[in-house]
C-alpha atoms as a PDB file:
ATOM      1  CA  UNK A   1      21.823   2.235 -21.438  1.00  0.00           C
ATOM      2  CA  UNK A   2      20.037   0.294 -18.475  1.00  0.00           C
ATOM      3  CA  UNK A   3      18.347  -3.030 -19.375  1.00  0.00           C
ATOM      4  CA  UNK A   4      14.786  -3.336 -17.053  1.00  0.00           C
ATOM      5  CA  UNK A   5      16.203  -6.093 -15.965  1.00  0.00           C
ATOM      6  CA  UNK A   6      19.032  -4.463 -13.917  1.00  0.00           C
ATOM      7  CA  UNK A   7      15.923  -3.189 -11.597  1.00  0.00           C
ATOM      8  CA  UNK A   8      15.469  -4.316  -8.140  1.00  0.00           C
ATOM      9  CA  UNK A   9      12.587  -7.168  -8.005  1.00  0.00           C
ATOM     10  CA  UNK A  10      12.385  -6.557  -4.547  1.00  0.00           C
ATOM     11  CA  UNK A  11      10.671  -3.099  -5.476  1.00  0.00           C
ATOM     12  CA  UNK A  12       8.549  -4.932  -8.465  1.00  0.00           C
ATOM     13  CA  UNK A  13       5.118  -5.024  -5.902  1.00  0.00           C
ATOM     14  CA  UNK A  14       3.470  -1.375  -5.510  1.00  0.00           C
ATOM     15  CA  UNK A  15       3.170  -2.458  -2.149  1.00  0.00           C
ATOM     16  CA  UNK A  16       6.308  -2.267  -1.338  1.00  0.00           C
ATOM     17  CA  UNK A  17       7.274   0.745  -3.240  1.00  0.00           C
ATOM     18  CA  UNK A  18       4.999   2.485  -1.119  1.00  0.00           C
ATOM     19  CA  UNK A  19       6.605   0.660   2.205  1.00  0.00           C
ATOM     20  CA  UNK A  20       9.945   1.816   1.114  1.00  0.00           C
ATOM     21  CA  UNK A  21       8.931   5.294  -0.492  1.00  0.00           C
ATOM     22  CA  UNK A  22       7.086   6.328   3.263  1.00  0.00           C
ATOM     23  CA  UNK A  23      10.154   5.108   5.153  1.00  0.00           C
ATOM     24  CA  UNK A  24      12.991   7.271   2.885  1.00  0.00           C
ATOM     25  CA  UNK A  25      11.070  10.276   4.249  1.00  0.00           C
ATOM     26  CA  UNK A  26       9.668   9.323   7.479  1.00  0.00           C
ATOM     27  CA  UNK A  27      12.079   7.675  10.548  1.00  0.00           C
ATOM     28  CA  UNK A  28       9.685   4.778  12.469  1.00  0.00           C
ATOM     29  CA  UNK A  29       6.244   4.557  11.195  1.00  0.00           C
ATOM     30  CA  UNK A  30       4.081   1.990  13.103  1.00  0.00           C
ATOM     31  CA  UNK A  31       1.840  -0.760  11.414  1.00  0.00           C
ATOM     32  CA  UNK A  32      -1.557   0.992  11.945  1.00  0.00           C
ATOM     33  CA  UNK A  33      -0.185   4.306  10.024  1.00  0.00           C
ATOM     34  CA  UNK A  34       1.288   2.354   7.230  1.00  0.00           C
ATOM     35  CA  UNK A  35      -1.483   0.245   6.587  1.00  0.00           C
ATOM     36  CA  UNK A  36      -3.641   3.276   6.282  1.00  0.00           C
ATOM     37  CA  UNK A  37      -1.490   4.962   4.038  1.00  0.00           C
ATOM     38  CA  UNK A  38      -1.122   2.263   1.434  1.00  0.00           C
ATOM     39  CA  UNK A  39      -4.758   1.009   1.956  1.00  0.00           C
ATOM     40  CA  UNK A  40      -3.797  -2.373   2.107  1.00  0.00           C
ATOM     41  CA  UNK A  41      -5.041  -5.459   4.556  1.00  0.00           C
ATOM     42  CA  UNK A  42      -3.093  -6.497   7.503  1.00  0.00           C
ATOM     43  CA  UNK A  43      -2.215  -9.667   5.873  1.00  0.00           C
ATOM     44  CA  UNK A  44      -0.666  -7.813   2.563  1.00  0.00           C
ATOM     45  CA  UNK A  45       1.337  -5.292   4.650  1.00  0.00           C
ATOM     46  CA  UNK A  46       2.468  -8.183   7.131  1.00  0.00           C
ATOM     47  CA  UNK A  47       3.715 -10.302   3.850  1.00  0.00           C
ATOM     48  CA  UNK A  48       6.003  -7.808   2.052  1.00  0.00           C
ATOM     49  CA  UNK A  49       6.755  -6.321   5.209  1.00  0.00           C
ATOM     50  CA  UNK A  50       8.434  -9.691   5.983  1.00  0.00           C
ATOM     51  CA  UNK A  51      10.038  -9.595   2.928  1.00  0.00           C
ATOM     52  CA  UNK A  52      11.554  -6.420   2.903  1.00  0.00           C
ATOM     53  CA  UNK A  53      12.732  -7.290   6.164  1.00  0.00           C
ATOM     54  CA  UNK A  54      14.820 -10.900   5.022  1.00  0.00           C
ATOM     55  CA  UNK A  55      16.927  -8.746   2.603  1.00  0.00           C
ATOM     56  CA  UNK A  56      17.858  -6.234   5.157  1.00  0.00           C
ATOM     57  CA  UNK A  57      16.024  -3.425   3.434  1.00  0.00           C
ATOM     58  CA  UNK A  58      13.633  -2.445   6.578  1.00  0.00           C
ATOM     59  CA  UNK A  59      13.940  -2.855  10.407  1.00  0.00           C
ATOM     60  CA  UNK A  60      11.221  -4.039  12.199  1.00  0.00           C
ATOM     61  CA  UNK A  61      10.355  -3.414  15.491  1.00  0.00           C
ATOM     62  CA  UNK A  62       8.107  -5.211  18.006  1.00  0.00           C
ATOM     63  CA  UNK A  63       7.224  -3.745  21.380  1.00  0.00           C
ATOM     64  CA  UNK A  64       4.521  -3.507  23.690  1.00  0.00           C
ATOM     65  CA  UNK A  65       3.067   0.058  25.216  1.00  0.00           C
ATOM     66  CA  UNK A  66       0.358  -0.609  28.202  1.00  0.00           C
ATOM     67  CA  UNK A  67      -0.434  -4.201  27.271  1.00  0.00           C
ATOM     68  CA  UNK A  68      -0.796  -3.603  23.234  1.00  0.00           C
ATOM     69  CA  UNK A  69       1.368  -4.728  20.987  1.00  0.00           C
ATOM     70  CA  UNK A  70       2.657  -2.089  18.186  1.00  0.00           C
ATOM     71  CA  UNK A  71       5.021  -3.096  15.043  1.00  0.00           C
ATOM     72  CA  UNK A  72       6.921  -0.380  13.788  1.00  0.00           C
ATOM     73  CA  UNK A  73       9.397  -0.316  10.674  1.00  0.00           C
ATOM     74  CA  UNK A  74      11.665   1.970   9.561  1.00  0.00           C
ATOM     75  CA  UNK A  75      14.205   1.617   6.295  1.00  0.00           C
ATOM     76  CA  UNK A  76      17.938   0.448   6.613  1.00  0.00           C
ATOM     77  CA  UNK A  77      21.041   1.743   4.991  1.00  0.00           C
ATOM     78  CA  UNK A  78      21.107  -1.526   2.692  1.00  0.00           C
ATOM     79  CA  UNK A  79      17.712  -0.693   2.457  1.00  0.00           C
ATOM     80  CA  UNK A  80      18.116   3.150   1.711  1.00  0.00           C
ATOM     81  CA  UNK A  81      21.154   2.637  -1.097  1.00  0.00           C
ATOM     82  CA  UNK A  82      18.903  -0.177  -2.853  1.00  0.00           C
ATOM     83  CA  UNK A  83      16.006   1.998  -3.072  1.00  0.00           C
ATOM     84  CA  UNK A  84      18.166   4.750  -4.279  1.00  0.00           C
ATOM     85  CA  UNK A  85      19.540   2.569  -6.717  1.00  0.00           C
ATOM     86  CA  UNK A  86      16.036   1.506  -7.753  1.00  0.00           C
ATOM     87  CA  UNK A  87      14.784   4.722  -8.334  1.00  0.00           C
ATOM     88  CA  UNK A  88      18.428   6.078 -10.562  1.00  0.00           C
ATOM     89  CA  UNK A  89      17.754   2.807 -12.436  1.00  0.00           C
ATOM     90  CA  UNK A  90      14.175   4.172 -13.327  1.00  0.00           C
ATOM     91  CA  UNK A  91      15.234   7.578 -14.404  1.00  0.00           C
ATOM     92  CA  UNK A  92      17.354   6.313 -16.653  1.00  0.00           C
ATOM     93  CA  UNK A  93      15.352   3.780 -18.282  1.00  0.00           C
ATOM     94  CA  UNK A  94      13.160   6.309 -18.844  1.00  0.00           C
ATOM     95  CA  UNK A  95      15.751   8.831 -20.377  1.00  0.00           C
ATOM     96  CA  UNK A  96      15.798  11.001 -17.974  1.00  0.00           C
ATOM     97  CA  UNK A  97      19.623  11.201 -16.112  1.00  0.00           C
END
């Protein structure tokens, strides 16, 4: 039997939930399509983007194309077998595997 605490706090925010839930299915997704997908500010995004990035969990990328600046993320393998975990540690708290 799983105990809730045994779930990732990283993944406690539904902010980053959605962060990590677009990146397991998509490979880069810049800052402009995230934000509009979780219909946060650029200041909320920016946060737990920064701190899924200090546990490993997502790559982020910085580049410039003409003279704009784009941010782009994209999920590591830490980042990949922690949400996995997450999500097996849900099921089962919820009876379900």
């Amino acid at each position: 039997m799983i105990k809730i605490n045994q779930l990732n706090k990283e993944f406690e925010s539904r902010v980053r939930l959605g962060i990590m839930s677009i990146l397991m299915v998509n490979d880069w997704v810049d800052f402009s399509e995230m934000k509009n997908l979780l219909e946060v500010t650029d200041g909320n995004l920016a946060s737990h983007s920064n701190a899924l990035e200090k546990v490993e969990y997502i790559e982020v990328k910085k580049e410039f194309v003409g003279k704009k600046p784009k941010t782009s993320y994209r999920v590591t393998q830490v980042g990949r077998l922690a949400f996995t975990e997450h999500l097996n540690a849900l099921e089962k708290l919820l009876g379900r595997k």
